[in-house]
PDB file of N, CA and C in Angstrom:
ATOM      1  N   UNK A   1       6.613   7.452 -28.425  1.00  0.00           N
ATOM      2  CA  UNK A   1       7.256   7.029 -27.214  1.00  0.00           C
ATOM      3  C   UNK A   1       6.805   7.886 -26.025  1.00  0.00           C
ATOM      4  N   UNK A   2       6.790   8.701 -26.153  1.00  0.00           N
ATOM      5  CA  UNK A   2       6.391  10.421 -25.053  1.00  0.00           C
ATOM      6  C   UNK A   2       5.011   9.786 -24.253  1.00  0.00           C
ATOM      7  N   UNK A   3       4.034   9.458 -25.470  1.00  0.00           N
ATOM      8  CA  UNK A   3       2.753   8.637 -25.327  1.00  0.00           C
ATOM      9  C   UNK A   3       2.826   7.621 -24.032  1.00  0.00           C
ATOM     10  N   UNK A   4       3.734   6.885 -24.192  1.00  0.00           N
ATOM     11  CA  UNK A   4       3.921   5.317 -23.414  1.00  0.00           C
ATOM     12  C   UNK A   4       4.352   5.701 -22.137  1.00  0.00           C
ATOM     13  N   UNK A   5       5.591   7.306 -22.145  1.00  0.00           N
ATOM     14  CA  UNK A   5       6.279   7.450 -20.974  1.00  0.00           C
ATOM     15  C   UNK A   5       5.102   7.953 -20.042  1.00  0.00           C
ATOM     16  N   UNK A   6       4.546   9.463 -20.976  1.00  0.00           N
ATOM     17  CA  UNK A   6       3.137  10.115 -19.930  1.00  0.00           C
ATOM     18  C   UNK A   6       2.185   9.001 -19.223  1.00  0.00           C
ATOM     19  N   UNK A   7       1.825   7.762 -19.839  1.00  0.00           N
ATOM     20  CA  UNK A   7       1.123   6.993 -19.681  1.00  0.00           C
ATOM     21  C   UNK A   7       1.677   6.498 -18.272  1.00  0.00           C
ATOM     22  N   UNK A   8       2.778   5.979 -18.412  1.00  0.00           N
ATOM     23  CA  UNK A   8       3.296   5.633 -16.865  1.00  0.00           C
ATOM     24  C   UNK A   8       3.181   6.335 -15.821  1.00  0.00           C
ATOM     25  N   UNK A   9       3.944   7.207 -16.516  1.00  0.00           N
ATOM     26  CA  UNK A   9       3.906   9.324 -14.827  1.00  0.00           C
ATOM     27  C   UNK A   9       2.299   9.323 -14.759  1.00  0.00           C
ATOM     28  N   UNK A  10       1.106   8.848 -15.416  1.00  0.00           N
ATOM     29  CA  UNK A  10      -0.177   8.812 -15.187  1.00  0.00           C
ATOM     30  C   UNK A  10      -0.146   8.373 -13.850  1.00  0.00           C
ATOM     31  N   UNK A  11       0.040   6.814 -13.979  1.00  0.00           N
ATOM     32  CA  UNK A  11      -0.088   5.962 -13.231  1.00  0.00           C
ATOM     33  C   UNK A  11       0.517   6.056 -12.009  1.00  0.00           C
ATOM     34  N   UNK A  12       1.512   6.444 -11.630  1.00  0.00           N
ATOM     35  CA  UNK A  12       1.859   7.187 -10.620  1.00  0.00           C
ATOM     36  C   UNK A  12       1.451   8.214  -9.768  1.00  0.00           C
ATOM     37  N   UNK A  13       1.067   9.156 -10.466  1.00  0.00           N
ATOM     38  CA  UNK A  13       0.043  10.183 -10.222  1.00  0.00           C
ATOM     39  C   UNK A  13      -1.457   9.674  -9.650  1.00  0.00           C
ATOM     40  N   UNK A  14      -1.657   8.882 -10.078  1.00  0.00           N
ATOM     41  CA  UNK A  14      -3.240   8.297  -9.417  1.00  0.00           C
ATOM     42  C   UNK A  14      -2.871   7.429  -8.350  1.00  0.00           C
ATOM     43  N   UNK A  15      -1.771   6.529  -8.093  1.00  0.00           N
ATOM     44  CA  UNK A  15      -1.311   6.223  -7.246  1.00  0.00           C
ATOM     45  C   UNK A  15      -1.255   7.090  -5.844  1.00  0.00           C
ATOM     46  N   UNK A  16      -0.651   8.232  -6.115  1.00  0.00           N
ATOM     47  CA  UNK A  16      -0.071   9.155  -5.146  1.00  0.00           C
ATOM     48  C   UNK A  16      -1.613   9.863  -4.504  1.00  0.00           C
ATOM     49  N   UNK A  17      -2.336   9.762  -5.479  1.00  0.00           N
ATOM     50  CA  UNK A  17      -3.754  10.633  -4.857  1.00  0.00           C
ATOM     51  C   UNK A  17      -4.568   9.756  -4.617  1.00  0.00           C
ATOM     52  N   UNK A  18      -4.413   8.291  -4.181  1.00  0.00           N
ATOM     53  CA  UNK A  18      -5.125   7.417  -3.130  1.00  0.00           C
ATOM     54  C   UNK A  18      -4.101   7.041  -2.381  1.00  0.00           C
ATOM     55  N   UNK A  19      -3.016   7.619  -1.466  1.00  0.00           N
ATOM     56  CA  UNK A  19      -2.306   6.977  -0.734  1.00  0.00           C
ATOM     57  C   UNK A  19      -2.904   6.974   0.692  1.00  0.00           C
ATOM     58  N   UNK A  20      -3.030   6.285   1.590  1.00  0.00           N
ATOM     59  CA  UNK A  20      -3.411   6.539   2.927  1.00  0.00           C
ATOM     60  C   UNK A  20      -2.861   6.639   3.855  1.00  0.00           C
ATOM     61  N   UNK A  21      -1.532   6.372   3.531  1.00  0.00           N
ATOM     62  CA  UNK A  21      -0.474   5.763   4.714  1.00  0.00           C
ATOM     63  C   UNK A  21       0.164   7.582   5.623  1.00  0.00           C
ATOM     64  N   UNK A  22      -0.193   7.148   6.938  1.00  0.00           N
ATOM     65  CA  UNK A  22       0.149   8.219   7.389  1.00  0.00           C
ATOM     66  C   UNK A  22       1.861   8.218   7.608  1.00  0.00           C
ATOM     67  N   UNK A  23       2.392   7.510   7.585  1.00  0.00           N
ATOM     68  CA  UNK A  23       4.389   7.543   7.281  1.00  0.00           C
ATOM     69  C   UNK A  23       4.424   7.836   5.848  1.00  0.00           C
ATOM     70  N   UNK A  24       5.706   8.592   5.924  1.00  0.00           N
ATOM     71  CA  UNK A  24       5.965   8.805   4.562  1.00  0.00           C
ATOM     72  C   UNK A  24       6.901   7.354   4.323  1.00  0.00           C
ATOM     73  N   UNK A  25       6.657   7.100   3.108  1.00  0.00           N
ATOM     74  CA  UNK A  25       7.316   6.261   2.569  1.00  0.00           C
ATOM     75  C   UNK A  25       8.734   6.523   1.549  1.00  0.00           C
ATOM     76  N   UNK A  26       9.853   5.531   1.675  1.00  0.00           N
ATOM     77  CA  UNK A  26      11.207   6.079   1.103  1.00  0.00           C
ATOM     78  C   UNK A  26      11.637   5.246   0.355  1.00  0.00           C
ATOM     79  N   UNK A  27      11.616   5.541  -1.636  1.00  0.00           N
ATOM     80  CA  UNK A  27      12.840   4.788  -2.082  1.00  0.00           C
ATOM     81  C   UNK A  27      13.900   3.223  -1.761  1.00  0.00           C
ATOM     82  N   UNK A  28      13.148   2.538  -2.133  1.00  0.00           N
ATOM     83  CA  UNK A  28      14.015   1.350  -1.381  1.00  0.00           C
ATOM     84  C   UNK A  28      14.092   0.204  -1.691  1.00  0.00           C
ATOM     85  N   UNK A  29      15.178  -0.228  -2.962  1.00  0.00           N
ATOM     86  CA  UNK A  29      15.606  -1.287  -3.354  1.00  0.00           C
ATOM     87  C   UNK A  29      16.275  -2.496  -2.597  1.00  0.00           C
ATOM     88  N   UNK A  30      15.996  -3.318  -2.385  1.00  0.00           N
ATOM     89  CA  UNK A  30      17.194  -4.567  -1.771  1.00  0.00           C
ATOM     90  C   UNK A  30      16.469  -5.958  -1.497  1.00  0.00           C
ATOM     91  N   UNK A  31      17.033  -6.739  -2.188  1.00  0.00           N
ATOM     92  CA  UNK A  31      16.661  -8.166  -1.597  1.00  0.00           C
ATOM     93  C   UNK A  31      16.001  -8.028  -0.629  1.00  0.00           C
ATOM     94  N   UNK A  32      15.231  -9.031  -0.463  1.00  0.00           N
ATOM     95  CA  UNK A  32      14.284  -9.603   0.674  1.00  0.00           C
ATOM     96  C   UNK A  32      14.313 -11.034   0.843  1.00  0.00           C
ATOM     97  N   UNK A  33      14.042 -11.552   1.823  1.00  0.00           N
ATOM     98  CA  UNK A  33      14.158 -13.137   2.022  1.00  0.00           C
ATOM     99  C   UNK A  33      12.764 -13.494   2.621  1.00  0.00           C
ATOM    100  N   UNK A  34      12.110 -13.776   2.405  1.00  0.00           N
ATOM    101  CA  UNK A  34      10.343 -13.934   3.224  1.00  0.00           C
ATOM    102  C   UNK A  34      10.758 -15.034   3.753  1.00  0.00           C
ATOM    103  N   UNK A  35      10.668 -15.684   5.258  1.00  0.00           N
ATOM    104  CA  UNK A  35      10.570 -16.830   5.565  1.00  0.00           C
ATOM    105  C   UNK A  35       9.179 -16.768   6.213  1.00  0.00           C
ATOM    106  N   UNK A  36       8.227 -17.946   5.619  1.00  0.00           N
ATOM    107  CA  UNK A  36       6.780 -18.201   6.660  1.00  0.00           C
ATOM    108  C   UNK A  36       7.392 -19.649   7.621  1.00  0.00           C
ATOM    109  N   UNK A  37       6.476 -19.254   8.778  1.00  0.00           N
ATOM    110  CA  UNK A  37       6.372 -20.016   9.627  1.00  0.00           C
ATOM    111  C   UNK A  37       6.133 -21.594   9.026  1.00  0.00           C
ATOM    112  N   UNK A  38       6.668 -22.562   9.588  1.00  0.00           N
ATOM    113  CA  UNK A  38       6.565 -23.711   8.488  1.00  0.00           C
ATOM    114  C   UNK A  38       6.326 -23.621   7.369  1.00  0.00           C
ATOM    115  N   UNK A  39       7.243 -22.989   6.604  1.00  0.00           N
ATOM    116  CA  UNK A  39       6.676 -22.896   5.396  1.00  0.00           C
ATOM    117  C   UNK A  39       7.787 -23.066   4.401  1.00  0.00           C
ATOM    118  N   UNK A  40       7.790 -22.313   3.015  1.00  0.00           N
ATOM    119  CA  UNK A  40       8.950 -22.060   2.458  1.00  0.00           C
ATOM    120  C   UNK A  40       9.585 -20.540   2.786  1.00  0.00           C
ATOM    121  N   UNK A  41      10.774 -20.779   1.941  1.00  0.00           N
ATOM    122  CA  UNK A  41      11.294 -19.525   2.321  1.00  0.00           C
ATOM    123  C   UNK A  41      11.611 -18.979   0.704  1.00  0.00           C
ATOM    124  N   UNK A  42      10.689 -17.655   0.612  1.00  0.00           N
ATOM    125  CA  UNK A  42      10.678 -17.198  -1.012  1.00  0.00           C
ATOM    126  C   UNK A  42      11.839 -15.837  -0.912  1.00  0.00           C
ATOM    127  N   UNK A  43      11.901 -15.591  -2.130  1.00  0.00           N
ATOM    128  CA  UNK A  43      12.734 -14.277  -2.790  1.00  0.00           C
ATOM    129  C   UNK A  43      12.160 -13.447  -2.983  1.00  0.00           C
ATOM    130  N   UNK A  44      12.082 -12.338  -2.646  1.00  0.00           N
ATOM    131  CA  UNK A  44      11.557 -11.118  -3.275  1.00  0.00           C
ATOM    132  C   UNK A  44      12.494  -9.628  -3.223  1.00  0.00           C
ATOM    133  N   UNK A  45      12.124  -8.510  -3.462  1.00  0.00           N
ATOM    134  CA  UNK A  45      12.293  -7.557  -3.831  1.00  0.00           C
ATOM    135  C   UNK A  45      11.973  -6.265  -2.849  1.00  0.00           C
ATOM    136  N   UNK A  46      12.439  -5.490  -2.137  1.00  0.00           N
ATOM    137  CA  UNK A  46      11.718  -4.267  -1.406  1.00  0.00           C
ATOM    138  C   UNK A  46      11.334  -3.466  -2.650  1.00  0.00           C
ATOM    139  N   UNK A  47      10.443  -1.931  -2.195  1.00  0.00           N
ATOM    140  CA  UNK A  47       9.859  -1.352  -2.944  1.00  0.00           C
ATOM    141  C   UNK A  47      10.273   0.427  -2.534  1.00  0.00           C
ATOM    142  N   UNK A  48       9.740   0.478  -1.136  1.00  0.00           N
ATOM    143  CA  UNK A  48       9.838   0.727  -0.559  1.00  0.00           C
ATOM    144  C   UNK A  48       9.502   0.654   0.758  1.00  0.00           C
ATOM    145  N   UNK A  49      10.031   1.916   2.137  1.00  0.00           N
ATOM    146  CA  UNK A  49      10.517   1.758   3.132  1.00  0.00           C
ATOM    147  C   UNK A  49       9.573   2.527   4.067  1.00  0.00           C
ATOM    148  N   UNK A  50       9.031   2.638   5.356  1.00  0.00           N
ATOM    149  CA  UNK A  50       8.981   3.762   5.852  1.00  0.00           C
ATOM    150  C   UNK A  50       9.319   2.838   7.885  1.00  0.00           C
ATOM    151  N   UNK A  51       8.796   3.961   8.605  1.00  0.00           N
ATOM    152  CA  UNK A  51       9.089   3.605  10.426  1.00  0.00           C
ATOM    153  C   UNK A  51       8.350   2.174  10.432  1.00  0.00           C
ATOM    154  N   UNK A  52       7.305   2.005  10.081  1.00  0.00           N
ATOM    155  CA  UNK A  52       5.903   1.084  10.112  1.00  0.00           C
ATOM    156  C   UNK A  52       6.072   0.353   9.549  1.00  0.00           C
ATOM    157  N   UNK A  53       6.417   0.066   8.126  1.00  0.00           N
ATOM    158  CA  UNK A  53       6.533  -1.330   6.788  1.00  0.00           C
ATOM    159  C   UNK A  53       7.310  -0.942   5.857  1.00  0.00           C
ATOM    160  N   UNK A  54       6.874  -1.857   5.065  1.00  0.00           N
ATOM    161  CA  UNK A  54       7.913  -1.959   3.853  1.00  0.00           C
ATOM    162  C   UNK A  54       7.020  -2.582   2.793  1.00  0.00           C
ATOM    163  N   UNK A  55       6.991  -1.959   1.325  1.00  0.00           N
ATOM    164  CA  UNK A  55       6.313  -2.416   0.273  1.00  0.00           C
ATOM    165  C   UNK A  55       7.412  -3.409  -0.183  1.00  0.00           C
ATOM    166  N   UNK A  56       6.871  -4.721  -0.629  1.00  0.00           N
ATOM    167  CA  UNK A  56       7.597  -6.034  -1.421  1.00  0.00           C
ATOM    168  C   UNK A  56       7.412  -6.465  -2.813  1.00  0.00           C
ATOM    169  N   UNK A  57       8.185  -6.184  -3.672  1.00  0.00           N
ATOM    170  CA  UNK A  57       7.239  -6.661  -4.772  1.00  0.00           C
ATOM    171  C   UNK A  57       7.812  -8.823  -4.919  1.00  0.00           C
ATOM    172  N   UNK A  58       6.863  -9.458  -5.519  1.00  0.00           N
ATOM    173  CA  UNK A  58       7.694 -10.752  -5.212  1.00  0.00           C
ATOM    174  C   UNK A  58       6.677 -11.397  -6.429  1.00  0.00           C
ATOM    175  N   UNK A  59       6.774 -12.075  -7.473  1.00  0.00           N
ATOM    176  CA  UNK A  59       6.067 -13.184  -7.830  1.00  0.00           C
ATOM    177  C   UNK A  59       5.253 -14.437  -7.322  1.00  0.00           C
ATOM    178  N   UNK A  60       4.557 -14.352  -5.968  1.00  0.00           N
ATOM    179  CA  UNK A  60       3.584 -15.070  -6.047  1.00  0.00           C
ATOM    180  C   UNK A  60       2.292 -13.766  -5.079  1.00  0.00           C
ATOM    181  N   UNK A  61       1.447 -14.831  -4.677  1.00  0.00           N
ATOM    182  CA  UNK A  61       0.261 -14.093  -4.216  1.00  0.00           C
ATOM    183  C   UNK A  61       0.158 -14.539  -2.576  1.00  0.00           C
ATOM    184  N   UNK A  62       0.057 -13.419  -1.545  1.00  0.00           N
ATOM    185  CA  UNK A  62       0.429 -13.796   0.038  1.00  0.00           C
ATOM    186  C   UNK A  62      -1.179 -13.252   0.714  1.00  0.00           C
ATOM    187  N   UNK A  63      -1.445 -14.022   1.180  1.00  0.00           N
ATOM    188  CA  UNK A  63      -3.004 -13.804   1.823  1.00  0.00           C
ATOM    189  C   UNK A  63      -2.506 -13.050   2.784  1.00  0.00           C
ATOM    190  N   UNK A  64      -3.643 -12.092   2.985  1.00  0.00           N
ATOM    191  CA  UNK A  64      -3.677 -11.301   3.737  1.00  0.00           C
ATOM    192  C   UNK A  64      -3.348 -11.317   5.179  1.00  0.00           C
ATOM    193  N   UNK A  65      -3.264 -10.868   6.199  1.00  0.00           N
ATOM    194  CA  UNK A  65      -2.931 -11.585   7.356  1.00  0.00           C
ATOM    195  C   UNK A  65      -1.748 -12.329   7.880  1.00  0.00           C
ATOM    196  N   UNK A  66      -0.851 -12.875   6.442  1.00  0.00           N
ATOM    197  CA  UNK A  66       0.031 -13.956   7.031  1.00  0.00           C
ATOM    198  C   UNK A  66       1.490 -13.422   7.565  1.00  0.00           C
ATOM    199  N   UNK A  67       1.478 -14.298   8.606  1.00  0.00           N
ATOM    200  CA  UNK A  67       3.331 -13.870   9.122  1.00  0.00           C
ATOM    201  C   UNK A  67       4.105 -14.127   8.337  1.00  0.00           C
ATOM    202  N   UNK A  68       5.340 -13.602   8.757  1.00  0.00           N
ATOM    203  CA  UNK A  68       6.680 -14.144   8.028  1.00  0.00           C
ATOM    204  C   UNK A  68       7.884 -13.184   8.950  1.00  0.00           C
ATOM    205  N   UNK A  69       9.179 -13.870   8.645  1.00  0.00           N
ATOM    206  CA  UNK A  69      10.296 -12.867   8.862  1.00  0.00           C
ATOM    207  C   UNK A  69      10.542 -12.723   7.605  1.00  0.00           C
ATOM    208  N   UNK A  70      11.018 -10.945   7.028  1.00  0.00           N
ATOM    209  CA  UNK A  70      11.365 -10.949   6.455  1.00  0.00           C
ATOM    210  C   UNK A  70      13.177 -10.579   6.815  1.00  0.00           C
ATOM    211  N   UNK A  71      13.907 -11.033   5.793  1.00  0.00           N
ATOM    212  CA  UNK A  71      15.465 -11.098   6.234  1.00  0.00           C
ATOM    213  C   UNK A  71      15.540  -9.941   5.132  1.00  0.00           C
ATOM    214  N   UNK A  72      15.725  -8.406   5.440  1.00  0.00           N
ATOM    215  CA  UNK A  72      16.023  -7.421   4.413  1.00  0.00           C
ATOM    216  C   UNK A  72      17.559  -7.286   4.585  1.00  0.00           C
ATOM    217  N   UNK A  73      18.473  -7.108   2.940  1.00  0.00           N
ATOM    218  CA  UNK A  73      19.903  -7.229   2.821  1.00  0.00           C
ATOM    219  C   UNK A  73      19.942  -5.963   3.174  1.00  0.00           C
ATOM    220  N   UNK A  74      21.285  -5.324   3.443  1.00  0.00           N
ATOM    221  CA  UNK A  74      21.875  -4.599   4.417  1.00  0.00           C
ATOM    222  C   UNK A  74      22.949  -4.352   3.322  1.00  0.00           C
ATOM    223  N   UNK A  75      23.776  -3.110   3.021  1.00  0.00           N
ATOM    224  CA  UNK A  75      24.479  -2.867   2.162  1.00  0.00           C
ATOM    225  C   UNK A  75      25.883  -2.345   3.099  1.00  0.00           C
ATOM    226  N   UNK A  76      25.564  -2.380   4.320  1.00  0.00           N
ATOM    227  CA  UNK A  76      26.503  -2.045   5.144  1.00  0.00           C
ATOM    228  C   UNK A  76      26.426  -3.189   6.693  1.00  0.00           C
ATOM    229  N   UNK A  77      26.553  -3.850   6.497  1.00  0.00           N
ATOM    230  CA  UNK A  77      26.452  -5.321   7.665  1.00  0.00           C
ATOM    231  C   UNK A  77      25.774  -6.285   6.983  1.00  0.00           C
ATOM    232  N   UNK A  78      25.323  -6.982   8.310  1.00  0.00           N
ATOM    233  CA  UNK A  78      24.390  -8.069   8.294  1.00  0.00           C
ATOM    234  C   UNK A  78      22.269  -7.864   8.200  1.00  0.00           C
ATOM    235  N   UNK A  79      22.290  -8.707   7.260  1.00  0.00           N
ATOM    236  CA  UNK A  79      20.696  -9.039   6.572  1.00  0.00           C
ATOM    237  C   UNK A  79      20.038  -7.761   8.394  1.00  0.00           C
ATOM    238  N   UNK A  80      18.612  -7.116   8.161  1.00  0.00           N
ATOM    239  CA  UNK A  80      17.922  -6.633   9.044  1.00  0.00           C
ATOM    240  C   UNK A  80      16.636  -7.870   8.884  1.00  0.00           C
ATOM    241  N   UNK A  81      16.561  -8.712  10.323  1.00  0.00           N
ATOM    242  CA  UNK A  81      15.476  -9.344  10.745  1.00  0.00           C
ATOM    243  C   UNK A  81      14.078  -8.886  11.277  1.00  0.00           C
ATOM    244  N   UNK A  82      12.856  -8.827  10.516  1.00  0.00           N
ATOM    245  CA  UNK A  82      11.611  -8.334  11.494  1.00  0.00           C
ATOM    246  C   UNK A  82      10.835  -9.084  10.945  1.00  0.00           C
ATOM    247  N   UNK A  83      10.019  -9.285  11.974  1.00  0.00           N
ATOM    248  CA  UNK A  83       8.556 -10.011  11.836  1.00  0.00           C
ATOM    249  C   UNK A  83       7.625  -9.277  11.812  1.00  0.00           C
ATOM    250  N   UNK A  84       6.690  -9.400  10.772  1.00  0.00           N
ATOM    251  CA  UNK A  84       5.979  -8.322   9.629  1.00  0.00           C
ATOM    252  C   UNK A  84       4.901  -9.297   9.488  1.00  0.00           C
ATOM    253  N   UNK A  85       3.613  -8.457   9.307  1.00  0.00           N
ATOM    254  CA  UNK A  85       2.083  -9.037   8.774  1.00  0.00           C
ATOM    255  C   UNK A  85       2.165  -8.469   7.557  1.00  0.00           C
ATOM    256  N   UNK A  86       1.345  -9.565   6.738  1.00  0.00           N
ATOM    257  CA  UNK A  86       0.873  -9.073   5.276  1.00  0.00           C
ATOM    258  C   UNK A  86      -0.557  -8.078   5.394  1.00  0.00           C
ATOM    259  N   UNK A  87      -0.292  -6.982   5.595  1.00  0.00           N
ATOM    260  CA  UNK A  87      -1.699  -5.903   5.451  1.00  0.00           C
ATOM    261  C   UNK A  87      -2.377  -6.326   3.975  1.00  0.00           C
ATOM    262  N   UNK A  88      -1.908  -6.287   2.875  1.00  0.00           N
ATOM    263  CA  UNK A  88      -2.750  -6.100   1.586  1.00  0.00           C
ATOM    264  C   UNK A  88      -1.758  -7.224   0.304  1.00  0.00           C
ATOM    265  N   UNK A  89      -2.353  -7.359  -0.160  1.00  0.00           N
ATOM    266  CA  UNK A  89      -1.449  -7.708  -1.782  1.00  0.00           C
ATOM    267  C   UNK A  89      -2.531  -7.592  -2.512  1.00  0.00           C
ATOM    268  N   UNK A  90      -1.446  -6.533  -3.822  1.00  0.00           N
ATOM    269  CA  UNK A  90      -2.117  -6.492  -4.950  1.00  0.00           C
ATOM    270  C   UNK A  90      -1.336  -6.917  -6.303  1.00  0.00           C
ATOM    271  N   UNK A  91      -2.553  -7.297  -7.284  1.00  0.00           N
ATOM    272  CA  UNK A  91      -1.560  -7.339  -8.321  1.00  0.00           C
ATOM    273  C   UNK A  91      -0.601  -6.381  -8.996  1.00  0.00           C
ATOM    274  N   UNK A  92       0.269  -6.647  -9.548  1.00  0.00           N
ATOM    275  CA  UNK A  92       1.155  -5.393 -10.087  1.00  0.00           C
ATOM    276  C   UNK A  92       1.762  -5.939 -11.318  1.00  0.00           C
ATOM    277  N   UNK A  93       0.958  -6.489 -12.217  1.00  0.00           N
ATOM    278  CA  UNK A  93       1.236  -6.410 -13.488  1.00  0.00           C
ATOM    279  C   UNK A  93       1.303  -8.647 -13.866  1.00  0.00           C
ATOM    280  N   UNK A  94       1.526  -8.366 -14.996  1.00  0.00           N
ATOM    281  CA  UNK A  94       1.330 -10.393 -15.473  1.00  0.00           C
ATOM    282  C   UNK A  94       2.162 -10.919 -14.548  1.00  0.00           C
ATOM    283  N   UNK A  95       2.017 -11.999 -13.296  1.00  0.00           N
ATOM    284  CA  UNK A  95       2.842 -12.631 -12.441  1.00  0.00           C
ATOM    285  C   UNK A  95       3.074 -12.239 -11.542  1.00  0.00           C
ATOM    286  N   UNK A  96       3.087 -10.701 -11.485  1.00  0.00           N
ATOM    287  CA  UNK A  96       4.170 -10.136 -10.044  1.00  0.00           C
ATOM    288  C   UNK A  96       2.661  -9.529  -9.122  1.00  0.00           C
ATOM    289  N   UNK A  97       3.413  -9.658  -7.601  1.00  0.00           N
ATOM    290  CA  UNK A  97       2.209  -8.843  -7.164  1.00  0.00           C
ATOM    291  C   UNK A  97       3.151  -7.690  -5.906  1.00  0.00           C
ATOM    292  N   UNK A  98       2.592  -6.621  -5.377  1.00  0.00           N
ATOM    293  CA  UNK A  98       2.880  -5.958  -4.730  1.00  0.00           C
ATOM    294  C   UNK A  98       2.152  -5.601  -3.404  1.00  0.00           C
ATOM    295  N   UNK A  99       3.278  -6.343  -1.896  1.00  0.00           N
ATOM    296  CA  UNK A  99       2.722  -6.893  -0.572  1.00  0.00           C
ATOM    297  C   UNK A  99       2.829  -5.470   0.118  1.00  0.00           C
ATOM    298  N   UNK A 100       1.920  -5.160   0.813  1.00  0.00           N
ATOM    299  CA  UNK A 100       2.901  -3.912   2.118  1.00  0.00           C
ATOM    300  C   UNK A 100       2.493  -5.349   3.074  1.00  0.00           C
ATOM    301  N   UNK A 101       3.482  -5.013   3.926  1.00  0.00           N
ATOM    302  CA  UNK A 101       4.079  -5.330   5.446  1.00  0.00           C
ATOM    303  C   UNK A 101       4.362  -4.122   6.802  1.00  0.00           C
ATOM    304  N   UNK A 102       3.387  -4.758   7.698  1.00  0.00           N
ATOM    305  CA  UNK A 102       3.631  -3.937   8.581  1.00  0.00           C
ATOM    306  C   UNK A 102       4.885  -4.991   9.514  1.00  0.00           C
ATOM    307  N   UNK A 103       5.576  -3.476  10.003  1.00  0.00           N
ATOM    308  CA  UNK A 103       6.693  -4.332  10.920  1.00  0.00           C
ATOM    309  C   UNK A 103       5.721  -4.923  12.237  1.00  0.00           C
ATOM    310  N   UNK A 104       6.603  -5.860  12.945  1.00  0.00           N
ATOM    311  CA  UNK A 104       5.674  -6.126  14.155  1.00  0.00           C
ATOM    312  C   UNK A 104       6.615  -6.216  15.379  1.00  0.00           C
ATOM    313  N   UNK A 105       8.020  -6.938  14.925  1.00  0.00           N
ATOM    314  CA  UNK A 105       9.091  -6.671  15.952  1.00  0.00           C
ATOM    315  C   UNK A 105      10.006  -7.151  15.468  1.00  0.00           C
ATOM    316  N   UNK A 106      11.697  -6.839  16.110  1.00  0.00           N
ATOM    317  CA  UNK A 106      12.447  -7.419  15.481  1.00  0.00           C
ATOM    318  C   UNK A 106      12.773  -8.627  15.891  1.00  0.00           C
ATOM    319  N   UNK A 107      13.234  -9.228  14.801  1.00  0.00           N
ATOM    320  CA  UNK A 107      13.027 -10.694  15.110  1.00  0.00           C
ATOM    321  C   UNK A 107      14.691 -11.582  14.839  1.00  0.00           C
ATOM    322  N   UNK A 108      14.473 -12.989  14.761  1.00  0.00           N
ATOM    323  CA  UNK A 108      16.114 -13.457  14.394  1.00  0.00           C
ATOM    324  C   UNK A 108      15.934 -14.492  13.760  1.00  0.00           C
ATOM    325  N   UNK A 109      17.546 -14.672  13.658  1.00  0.00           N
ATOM    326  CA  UNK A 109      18.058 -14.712  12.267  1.00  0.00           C
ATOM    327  C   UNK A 109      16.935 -16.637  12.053  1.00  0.00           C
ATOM    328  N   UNK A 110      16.712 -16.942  11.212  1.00  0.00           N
ATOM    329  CA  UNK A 110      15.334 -17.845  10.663  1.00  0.00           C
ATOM    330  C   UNK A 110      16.943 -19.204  10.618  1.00  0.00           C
ATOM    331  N   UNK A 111      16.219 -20.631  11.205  1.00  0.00           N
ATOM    332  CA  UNK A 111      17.100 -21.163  11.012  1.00  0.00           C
ATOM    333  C   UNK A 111      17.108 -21.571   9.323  1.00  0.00           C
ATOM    334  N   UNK A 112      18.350 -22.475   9.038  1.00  0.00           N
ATOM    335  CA  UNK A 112      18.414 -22.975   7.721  1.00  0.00           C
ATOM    336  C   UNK A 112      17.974 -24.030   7.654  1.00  0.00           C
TER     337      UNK A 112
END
C-alpha cells in the first residue's frame, strides 16, 4: 500500500517543480457552474484558487481560448459570478480533465 501512496506524493512533487504560475495558488473545493455563451451550461468542480484564476476539474474537454461565466458556490452568500478564459486543459485521469481559468471580470448572474 505505502508503494501506491509514495507513488501519488510522486506525482505531486513533479507537479510542483513545473509550476509557472506567478500567484500562489489556494486549496479550493466548491461547485462550479460553467455557463458558455450560447451554449450549455455544465457542472464542474473547483481545484483550486488564486487573485488571477481558478483550476476546474469537470468531465468533458474545453478548447482552449473559450469563454464562459463561471457561477462559483459561496458557502457564505450568494454563487461568485466571473467571466474567465480557458488558458489550458489537460487530461487528469480516464474521463476527467483539468481547466485553469483566468478571471477576466466580474460578471452576472447567467439567465435561466
Amino acid at each position: 500500500m505505502q508503494e501506491e501512496i509514495n507513488r501519488l506524493l510522486a506525482e505531486i512533487q513533479r507537479a510542483r517543480s513545473t509550476e509557472r504560475r506567478t500567484e500562489p495558488r489556494h486549496p479550493f473545493v466548491r461547485p462550479v457552474r460553467i455557463h458558455f455563451p450560447h451554449g450549455p451550461t455544465l457542472a464542474a468542480f473547483s481545484k483550486d484558487i488564486s487573485a488571477q484564476g481558478i483550476g476546474v476539474v469537470c468531465d468533458f474537454s474545453i478548447e482552449t481560448g473559450s469563454l464562459a461565466t463561471l457561477e462559483i458556490h459561496s458557502i457564505h452568500g450568494d454563487s461568485v459570478i466571473l467571466r474567465s478564459e480557458v488558458r489550458w486543459c489537460d487530461s487528469y485521469g480516464k474521463g476527467w480533465y483539468l481547466t485553469g481559468w483566468k478571471f477576466i471580470s466580474a460578471g452576472s448572474r447567467p439567465m435561466a
